[in-house]
C-alpha atoms as a PDB file:
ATOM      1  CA  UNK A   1     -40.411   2.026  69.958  1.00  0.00           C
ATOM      2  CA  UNK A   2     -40.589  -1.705  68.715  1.00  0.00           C
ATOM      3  CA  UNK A   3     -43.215  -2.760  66.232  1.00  0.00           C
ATOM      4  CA  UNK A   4     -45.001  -5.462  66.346  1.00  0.00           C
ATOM      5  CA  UNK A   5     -44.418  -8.084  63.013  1.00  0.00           C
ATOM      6  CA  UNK A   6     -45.033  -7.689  60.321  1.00  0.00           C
ATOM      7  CA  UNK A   7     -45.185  -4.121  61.284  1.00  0.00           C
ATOM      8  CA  UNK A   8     -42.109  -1.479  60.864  1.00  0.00           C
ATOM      9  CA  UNK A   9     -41.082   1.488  62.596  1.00  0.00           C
ATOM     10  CA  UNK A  10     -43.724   3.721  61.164  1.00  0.00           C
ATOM     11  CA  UNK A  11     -46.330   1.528  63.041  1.00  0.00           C
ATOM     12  CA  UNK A  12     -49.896   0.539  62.323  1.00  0.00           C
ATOM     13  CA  UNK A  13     -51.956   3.726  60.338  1.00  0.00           C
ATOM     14  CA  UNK A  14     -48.842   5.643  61.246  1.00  0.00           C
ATOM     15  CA  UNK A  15     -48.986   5.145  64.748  1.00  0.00           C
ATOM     16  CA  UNK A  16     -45.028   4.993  66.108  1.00  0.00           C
ATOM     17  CA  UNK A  17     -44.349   8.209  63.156  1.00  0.00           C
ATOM     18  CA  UNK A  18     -47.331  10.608  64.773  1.00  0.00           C
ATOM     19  CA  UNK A  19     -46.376   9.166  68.594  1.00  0.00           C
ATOM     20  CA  UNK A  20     -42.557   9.880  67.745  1.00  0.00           C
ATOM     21  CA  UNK A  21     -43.715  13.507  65.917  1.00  0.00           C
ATOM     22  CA  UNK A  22     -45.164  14.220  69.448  1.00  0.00           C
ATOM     23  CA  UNK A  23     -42.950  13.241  72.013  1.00  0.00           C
ATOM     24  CA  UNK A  24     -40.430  15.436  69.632  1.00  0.00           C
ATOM     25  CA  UNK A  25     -42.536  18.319  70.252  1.00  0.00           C
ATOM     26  CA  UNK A  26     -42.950  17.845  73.632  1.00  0.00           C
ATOM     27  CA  UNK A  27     -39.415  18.040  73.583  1.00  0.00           C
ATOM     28  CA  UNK A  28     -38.594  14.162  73.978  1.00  0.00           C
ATOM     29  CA  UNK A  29     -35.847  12.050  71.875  1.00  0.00           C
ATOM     30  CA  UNK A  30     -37.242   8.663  70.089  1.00  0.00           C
ATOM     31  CA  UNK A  31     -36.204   6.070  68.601  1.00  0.00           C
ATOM     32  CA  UNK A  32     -38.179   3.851  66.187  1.00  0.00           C
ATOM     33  CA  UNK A  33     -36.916   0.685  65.642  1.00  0.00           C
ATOM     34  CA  UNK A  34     -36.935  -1.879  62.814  1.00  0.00           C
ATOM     35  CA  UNK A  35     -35.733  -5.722  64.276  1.00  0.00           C
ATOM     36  CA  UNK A  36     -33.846  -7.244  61.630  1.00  0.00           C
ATOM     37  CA  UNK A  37     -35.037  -8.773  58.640  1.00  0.00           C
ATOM     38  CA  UNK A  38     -38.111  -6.297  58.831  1.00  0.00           C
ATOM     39  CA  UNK A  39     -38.687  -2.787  56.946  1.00  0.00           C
ATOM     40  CA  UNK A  40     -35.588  -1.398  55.900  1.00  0.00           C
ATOM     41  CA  UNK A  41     -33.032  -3.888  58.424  1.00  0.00           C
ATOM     42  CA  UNK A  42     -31.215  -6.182  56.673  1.00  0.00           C
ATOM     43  CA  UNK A  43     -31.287  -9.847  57.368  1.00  0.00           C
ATOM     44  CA  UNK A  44     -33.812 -12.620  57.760  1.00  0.00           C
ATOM     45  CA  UNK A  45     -37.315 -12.169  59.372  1.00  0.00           C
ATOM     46  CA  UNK A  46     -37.386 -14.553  62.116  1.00  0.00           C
ATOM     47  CA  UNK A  47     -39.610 -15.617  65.044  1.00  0.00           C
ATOM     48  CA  UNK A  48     -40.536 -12.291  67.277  1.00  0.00           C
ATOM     49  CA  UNK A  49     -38.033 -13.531  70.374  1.00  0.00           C
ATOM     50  CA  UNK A  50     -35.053 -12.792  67.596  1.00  0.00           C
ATOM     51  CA  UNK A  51     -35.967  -8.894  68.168  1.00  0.00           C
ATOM     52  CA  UNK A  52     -34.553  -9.279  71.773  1.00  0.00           C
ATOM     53  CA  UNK A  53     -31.350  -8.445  70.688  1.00  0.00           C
ATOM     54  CA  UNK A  54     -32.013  -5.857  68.693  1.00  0.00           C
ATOM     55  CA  UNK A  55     -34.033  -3.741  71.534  1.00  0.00           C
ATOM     56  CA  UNK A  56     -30.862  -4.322  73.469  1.00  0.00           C
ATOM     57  CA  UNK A  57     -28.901  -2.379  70.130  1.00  0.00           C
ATOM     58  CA  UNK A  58     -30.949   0.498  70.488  1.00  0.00           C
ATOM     59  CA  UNK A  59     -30.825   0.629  74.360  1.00  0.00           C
ATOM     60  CA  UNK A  60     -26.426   0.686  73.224  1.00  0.00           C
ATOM     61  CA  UNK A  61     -27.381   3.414  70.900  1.00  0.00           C
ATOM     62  CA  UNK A  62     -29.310   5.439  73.824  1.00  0.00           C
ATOM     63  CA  UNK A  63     -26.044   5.082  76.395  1.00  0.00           C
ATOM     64  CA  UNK A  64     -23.370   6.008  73.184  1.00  0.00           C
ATOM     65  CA  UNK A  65     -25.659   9.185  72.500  1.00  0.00           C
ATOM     66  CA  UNK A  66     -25.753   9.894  76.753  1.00  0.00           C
ATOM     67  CA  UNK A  67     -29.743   9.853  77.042  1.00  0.00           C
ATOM     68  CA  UNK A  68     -29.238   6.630  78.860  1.00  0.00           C
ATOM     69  CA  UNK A  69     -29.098   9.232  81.572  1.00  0.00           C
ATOM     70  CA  UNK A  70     -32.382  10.580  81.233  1.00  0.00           C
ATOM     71  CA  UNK A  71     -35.692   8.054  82.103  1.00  0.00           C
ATOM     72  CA  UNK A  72     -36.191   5.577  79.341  1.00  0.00           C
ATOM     73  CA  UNK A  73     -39.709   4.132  78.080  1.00  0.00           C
ATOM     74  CA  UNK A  74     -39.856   0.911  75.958  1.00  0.00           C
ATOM     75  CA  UNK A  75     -42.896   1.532  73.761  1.00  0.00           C
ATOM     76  CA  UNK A  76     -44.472  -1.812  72.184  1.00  0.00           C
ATOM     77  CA  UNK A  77     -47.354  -2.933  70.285  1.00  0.00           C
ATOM     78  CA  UNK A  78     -48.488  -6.842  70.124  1.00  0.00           C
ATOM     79  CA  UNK A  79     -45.427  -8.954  69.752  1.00  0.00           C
ATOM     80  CA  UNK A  80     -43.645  -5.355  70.194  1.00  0.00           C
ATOM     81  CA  UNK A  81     -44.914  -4.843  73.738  1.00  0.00           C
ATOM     82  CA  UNK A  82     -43.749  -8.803  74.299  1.00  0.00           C
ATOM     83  CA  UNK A  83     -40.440  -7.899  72.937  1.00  0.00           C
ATOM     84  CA  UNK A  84     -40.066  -4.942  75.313  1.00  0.00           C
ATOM     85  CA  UNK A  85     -41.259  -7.234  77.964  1.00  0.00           C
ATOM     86  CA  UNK A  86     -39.147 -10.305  77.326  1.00  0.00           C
ATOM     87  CA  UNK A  87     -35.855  -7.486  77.000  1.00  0.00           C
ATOM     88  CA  UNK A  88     -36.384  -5.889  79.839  1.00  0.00           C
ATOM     89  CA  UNK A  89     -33.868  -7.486  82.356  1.00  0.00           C
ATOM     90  CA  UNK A  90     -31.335  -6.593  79.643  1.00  0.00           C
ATOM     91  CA  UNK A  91     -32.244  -3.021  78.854  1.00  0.00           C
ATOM     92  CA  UNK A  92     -31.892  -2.682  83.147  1.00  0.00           C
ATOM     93  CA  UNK A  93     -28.297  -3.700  82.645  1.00  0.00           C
ATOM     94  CA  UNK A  94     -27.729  -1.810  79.175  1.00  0.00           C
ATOM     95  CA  UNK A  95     -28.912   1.363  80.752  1.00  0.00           C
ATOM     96  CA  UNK A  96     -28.162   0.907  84.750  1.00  0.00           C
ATOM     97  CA  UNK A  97     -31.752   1.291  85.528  1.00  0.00           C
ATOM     98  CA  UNK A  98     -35.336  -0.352  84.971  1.00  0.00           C
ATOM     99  CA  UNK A  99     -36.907   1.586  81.690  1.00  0.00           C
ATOM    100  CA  UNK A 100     -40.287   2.525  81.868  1.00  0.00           C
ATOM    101  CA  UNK A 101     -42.983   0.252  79.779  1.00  0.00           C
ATOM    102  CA  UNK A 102     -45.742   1.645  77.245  1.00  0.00           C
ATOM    103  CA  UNK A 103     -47.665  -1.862  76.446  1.00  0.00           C
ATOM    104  CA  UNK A 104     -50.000  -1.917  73.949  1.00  0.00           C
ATOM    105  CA  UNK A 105     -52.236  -5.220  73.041  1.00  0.00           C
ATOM    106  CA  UNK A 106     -49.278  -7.381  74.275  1.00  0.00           C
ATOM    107  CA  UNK A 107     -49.358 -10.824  72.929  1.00  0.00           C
ATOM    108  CA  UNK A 108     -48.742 -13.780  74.917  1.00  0.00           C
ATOM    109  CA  UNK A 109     -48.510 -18.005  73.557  1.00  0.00           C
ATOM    110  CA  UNK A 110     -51.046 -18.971  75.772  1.00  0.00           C
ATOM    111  CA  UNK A 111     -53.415 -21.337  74.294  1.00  0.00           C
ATOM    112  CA  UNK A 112     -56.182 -21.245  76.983  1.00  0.00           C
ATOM    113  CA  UNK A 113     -55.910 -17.122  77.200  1.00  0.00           C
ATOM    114  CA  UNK A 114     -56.209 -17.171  73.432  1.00  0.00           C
ATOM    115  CA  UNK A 115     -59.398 -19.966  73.370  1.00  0.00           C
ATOM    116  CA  UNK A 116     -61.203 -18.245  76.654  1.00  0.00           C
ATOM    117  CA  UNK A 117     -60.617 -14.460  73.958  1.00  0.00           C
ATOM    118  CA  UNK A 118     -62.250 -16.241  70.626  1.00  0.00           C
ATOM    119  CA  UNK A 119     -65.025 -17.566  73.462  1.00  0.00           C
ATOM    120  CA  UNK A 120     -65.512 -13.978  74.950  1.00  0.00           C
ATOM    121  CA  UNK A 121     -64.509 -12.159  72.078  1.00  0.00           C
ATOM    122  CA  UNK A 122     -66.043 -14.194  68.765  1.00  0.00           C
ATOM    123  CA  UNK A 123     -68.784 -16.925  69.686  1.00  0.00           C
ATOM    124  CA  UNK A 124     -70.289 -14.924  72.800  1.00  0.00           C
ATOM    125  CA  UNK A 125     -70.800 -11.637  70.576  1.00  0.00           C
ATOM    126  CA  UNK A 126     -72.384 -13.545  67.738  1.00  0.00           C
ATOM    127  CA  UNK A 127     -74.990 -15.178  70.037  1.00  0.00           C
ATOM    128  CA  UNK A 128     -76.535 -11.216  70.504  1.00  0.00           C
ATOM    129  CA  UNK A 129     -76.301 -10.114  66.739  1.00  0.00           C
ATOM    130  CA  UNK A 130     -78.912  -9.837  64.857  1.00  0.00           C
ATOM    131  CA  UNK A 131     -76.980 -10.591  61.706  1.00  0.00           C
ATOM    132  CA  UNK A 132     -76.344 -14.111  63.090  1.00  0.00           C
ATOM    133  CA  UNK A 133     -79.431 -15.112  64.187  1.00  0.00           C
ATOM    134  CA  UNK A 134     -80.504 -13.927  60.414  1.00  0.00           C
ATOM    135  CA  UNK A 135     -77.588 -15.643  58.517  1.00  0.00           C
ATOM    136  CA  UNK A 136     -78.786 -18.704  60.882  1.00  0.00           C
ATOM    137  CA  UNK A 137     -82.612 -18.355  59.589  1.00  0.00           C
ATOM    138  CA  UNK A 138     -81.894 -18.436  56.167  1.00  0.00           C
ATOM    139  CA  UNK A 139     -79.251 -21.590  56.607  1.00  0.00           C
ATOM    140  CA  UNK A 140     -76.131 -19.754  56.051  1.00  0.00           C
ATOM    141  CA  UNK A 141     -74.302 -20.766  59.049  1.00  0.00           C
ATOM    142  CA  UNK A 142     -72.574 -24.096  59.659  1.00  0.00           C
ATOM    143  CA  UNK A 143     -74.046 -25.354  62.544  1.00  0.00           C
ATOM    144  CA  UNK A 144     -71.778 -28.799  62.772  1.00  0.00           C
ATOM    145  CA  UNK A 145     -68.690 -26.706  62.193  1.00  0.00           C
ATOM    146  CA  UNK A 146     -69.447 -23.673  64.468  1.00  0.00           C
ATOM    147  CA  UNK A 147     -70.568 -25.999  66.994  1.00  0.00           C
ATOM    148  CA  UNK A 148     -67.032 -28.122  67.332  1.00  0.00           C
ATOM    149  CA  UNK A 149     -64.687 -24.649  66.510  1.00  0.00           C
ATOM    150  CA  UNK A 150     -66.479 -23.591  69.783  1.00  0.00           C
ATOM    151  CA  UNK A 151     -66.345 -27.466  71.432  1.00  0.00           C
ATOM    152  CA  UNK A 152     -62.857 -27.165  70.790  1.00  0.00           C
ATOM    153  CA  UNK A 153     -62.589 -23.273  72.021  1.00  0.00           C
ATOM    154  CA  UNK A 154     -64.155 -24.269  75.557  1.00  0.00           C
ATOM    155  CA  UNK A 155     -61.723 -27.503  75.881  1.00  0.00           C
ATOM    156  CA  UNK A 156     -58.660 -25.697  75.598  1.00  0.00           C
ATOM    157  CA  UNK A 157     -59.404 -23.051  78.164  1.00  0.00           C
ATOM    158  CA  UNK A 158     -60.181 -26.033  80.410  1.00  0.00           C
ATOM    159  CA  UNK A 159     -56.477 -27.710  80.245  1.00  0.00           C
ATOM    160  CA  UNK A 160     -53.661 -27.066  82.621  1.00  0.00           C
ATOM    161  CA  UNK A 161     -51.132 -25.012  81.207  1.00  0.00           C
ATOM    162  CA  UNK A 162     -47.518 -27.163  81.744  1.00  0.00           C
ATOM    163  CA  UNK A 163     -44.127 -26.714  82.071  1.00  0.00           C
ATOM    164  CA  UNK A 164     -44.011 -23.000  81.979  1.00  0.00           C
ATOM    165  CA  UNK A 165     -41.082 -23.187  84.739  1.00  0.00           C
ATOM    166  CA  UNK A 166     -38.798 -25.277  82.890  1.00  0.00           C
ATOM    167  CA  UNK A 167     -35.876 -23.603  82.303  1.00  0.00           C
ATOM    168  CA  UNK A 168     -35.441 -25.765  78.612  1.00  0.00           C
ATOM    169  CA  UNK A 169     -38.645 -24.592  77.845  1.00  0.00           C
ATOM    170  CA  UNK A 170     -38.351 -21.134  78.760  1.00  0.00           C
ATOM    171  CA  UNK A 171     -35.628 -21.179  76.041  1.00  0.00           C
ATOM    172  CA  UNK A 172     -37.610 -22.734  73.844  1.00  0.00           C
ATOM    173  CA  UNK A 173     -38.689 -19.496  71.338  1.00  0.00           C
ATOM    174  CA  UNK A 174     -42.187 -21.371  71.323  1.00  0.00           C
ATOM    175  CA  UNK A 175     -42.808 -21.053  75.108  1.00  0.00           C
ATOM    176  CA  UNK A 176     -41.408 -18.424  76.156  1.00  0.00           C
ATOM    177  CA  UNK A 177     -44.156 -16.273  77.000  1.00  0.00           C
ATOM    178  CA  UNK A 178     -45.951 -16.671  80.046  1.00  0.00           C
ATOM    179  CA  UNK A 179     -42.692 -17.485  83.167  1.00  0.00           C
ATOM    180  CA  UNK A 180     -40.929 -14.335  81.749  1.00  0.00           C
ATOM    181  CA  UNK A 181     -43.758 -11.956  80.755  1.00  0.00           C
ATOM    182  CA  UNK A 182     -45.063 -12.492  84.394  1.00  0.00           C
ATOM    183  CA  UNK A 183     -41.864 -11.716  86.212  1.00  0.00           C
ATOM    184  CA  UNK A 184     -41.676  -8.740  85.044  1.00  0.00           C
ATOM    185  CA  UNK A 185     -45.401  -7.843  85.365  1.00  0.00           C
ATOM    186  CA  UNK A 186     -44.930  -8.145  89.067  1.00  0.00           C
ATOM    187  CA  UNK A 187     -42.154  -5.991  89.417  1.00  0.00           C
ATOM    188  CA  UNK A 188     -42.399  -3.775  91.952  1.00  0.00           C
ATOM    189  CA  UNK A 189     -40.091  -1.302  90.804  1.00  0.00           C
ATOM    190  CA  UNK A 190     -41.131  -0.966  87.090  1.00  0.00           C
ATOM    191  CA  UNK A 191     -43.390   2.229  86.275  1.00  0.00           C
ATOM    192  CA  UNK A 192     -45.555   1.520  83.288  1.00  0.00           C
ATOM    193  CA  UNK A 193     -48.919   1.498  81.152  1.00  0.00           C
ATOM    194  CA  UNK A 194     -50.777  -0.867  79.992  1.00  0.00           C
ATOM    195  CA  UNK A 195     -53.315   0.232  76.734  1.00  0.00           C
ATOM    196  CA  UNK A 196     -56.057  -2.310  75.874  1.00  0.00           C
ATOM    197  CA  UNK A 197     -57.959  -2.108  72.977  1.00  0.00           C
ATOM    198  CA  UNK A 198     -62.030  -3.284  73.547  1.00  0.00           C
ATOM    199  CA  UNK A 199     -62.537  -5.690  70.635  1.00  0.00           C
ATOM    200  CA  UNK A 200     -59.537  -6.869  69.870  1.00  0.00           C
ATOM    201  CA  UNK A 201     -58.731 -10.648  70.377  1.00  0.00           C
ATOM    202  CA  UNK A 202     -54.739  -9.680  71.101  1.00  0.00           C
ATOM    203  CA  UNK A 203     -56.145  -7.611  73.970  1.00  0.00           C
ATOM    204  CA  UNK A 204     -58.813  -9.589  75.452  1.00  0.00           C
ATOM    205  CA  UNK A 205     -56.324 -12.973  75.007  1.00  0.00           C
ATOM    206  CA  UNK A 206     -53.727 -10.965  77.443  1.00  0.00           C
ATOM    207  CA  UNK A 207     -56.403  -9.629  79.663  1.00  0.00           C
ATOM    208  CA  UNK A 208     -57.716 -13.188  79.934  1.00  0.00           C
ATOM    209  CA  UNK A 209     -54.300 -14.321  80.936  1.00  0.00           C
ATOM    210  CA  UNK A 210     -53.561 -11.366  83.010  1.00  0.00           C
END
């Protein structure tokens, strides 16, 4: 289980402690991981493509213990999920078989997803609230400034993403999403889930994207 920063292994309102509680009973093994630099692992906090390495630690851990033998799910929230996505190649080779994913609200750098999810998810929703349209009565809201955050919004989901295939890029920590995330979306031979929440801009910036 990989957290999502600045999250730890005991997970948003508990989350990876109660999933970890049940897959015990159920009568699975866990293991909750804190990357480096976050919760109790020493070292500094660093940019979330750092945490590659340590998912492929754990996956080490698995093989030493011998559950390497059993099926394997990567569990991830947000920059988590990403992690488990962007590791995934090297957990194969760790554990001598494709792990299973559990994605939840995976984050990806994509400017345009992340403009079209403020559109969908932020400007579109206040245009049918009632509380706007009252804030907007009684000169509350910013009109100038609302109207170029959402000028600005609209532009970026209208330019062309570039460079995603170069391979410096790709390396770059600040690009790496999209290229890798999708090739191993589009696996054939990777059994997973994908968990969504409804209004959150995370979920709707991947969907968008997706």
């Amino acid at each position: 289980m990989i957290p999502g920063q600045p999250q730890t292994r005991v997970g948003p309102h508990r989350l990876y402690a109660l999933l970890a509680r049940t897959a015990a009973a159920a009568g699975f093994a866990s293991l909750r991981l804190d990357p480096h630099g976050w919760g109790d692992s020493p070292g500094e906090a660093e940019a979330i493509a750092a945490s590659v390495p340590d998912a492929v630690a754990a996956a080490q851990v698995l093989r030493t213990l011998g559950l390497d033998r059993s099926p394997v799910i990567c569990v991830g929230l947000c920059d988590g999920a990403t992690v488990a996505l962007l590791a995934h190649p090297l957990l194969e080779s760790v554990l001598g078989r494709p792990p299973g994913l559990a994605l939840i609200n995976p984050w990806v750098r994509d400017e345009a997803a992340e403009a079209s999810a403020q559109i969908r998810g932020h400007y579109l929703a206040r245009l049918v609230s009632g509380d706007f349209w009252n804030r907007l009565m009684r000169g509350e809201v910013r009109i100038s400034r609302a109207l170029s955050e959402a000028t600005r919004a609209v532009l970026t989901t209208a330019r062309v993403p570039e460079g995603h295939d170069d391979a410096g890029a790709a390396a770059d920590a600040a690009q790496w999403a999209p290229a890798v995330l999708e090739q191993t979306l589009v696996r054939q031979d990777v059994d997973g889930v994908l968990v969504l929440s409804g209004r959150d801009l995370t979920a709707v910036a991947f969907e968008a994207w997706l």
